[in-house]
C-alpha atoms as a PDB file:
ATOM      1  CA  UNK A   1      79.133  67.100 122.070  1.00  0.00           C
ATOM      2  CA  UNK A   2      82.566  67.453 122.116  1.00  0.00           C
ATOM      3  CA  UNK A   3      83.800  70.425 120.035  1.00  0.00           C
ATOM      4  CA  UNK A   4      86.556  69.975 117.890  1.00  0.00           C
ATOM      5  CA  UNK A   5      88.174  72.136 115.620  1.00  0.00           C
ATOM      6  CA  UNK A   6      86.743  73.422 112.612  1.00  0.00           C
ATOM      7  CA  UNK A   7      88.325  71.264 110.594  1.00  0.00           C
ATOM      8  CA  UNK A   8      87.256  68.107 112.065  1.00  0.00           C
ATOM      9  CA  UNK A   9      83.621  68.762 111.822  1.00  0.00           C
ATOM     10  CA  UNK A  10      81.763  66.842 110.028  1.00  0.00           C
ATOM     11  CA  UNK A  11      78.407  68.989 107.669  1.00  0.00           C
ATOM     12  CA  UNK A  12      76.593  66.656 110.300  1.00  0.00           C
ATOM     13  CA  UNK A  13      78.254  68.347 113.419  1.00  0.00           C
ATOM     14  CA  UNK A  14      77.738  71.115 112.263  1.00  0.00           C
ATOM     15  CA  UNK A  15      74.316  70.967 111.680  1.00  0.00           C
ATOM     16  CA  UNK A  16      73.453  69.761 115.042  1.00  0.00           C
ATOM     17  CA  UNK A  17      75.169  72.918 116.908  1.00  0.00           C
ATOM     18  CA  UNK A  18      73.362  74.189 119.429  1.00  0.00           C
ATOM     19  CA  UNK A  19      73.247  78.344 119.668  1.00  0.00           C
ATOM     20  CA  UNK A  20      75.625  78.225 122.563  1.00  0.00           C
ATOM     21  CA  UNK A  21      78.209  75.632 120.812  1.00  0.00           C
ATOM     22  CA  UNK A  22      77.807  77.617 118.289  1.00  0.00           C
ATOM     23  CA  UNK A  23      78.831  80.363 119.540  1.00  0.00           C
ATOM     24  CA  UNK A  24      81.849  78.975 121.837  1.00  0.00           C
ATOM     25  CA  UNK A  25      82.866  77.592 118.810  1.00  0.00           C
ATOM     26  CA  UNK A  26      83.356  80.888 117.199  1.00  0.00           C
ATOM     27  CA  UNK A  27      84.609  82.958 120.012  1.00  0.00           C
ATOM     28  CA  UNK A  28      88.003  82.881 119.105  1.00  0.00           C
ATOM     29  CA  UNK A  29      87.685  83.879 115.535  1.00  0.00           C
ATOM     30  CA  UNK A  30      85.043  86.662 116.553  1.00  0.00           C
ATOM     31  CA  UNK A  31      88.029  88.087 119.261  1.00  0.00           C
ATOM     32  CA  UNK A  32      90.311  87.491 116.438  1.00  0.00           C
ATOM     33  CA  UNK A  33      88.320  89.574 113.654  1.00  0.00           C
ATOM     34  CA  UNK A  34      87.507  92.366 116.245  1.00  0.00           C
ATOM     35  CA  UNK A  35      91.283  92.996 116.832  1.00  0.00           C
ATOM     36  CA  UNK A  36      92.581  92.839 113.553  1.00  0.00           C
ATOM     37  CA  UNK A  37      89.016  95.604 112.916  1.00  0.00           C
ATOM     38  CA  UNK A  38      90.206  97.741 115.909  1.00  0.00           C
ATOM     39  CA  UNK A  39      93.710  97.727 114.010  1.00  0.00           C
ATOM     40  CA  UNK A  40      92.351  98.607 110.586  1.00  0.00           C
ATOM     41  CA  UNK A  41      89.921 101.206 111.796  1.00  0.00           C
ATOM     42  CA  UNK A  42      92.918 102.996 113.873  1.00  0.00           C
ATOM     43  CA  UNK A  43      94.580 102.909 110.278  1.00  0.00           C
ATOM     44  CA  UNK A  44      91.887 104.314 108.478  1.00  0.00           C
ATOM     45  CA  UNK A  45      90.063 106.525 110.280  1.00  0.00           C
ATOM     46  CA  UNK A  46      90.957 110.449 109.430  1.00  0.00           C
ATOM     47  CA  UNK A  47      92.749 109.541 106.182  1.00  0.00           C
ATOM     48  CA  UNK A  48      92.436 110.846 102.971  1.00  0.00           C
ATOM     49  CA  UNK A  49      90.503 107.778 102.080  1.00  0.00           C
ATOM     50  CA  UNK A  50      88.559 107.651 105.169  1.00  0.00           C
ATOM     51  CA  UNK A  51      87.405 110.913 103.868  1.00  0.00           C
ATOM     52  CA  UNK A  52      86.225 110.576 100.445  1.00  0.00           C
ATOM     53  CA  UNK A  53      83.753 107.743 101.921  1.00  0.00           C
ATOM     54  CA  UNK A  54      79.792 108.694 102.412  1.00  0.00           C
ATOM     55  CA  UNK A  55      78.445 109.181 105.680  1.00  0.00           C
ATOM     56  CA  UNK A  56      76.488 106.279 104.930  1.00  0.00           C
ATOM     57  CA  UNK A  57      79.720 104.381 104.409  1.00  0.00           C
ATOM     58  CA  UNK A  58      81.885 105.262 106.696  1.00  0.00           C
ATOM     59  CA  UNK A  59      78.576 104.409 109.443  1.00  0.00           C
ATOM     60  CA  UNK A  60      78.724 100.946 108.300  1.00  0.00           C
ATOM     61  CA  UNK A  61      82.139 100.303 108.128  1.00  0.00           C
ATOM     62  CA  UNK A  62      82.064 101.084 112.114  1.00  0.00           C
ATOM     63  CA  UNK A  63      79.127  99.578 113.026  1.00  0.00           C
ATOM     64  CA  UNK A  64      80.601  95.709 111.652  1.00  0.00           C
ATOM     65  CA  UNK A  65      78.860  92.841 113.803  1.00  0.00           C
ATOM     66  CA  UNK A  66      81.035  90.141 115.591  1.00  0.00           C
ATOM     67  CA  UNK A  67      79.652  88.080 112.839  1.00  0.00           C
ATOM     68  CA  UNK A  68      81.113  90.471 110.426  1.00  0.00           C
ATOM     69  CA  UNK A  69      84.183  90.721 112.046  1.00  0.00           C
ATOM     70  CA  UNK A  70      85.026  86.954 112.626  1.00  0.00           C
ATOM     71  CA  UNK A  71      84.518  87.060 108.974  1.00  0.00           C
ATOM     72  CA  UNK A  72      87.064  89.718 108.272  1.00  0.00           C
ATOM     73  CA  UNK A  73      89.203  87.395 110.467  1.00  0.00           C
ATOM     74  CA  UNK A  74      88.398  84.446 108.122  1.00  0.00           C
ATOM     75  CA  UNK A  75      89.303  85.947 104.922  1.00  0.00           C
ATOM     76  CA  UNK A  76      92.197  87.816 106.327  1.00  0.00           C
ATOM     77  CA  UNK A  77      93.451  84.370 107.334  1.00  0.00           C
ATOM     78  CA  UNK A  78      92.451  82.539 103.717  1.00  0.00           C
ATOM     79  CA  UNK A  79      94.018  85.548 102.036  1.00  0.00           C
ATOM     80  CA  UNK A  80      97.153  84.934 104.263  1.00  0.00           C
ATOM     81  CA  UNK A  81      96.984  81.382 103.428  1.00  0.00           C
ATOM     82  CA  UNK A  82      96.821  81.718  99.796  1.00  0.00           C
ATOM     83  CA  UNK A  83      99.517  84.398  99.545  1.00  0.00           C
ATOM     84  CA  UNK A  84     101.597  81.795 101.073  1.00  0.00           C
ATOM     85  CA  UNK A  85     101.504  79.163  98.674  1.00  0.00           C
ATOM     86  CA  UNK A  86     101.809  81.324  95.672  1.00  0.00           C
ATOM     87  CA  UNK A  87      98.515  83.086  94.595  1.00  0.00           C
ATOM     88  CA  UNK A  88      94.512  84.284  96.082  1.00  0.00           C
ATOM     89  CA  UNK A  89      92.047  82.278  94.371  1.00  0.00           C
ATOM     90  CA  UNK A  90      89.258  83.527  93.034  1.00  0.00           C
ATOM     91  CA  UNK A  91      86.767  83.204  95.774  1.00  0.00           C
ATOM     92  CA  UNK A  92      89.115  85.189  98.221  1.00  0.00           C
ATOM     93  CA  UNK A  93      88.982  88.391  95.718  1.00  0.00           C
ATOM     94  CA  UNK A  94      85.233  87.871  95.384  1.00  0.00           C
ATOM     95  CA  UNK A  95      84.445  87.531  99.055  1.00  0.00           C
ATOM     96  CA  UNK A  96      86.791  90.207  99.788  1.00  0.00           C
ATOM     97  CA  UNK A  97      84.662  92.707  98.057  1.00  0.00           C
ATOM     98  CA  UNK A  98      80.958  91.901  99.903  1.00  0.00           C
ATOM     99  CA  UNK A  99      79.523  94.980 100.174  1.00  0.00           C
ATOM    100  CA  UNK A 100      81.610  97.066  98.268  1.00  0.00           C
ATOM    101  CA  UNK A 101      79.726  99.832  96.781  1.00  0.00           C
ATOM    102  CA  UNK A 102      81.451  99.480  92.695  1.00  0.00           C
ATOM    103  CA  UNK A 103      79.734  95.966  92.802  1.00  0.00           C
END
């Protein structure tokens, strides 16, 4: 199977991924999410904010997954793209806040 760009897959495609397309697939966006967490953990680490999380949070916060973090990629980039053309829909805010502890 040839893979194509997210966009042009079909629910089909998809579906018949094997683990290692899978994961090719996804590389990118994992590298992607893991450098734009590297960048926001040099930011917040040692802040006053930092510093009024638990030990609890702050642990998971820098233990993310590459699954988690070619997430963060994703909605950074929907956010992004939303921004752009004039608003975040509703979904964006609501993913945005997964795991947030005042949910």
């Amino acid at each position: 199977m040839n893979l194509q760009p997210f966009d042009d897959l079909t629910p089909t495609d998809v579906q018949n991924l094997d683990e290692l397309q899978a994961s090719q697939l996804l590389q990118s966006t994992v590298e992607s999410g893991t450098t734009l967490y590297n960048n926001l953990i040099d930011q917040i680490v040692g802040t006053q904010e930092w510093n009024t999380l638990t030990y609890e949070e702050q642990t998971y916060i820098l233990n993310f997954t590459p699954q988690q973090k070619a997430m963060l990629a994703i909605l950074y980039e929907a956010a992004n793209n939303s921004a752009a053309t004039g608003g975040t829909p509703k979904w964006v805010h609501c993913a945005l806040c997964i795991g947030c502890t005042w949910l």
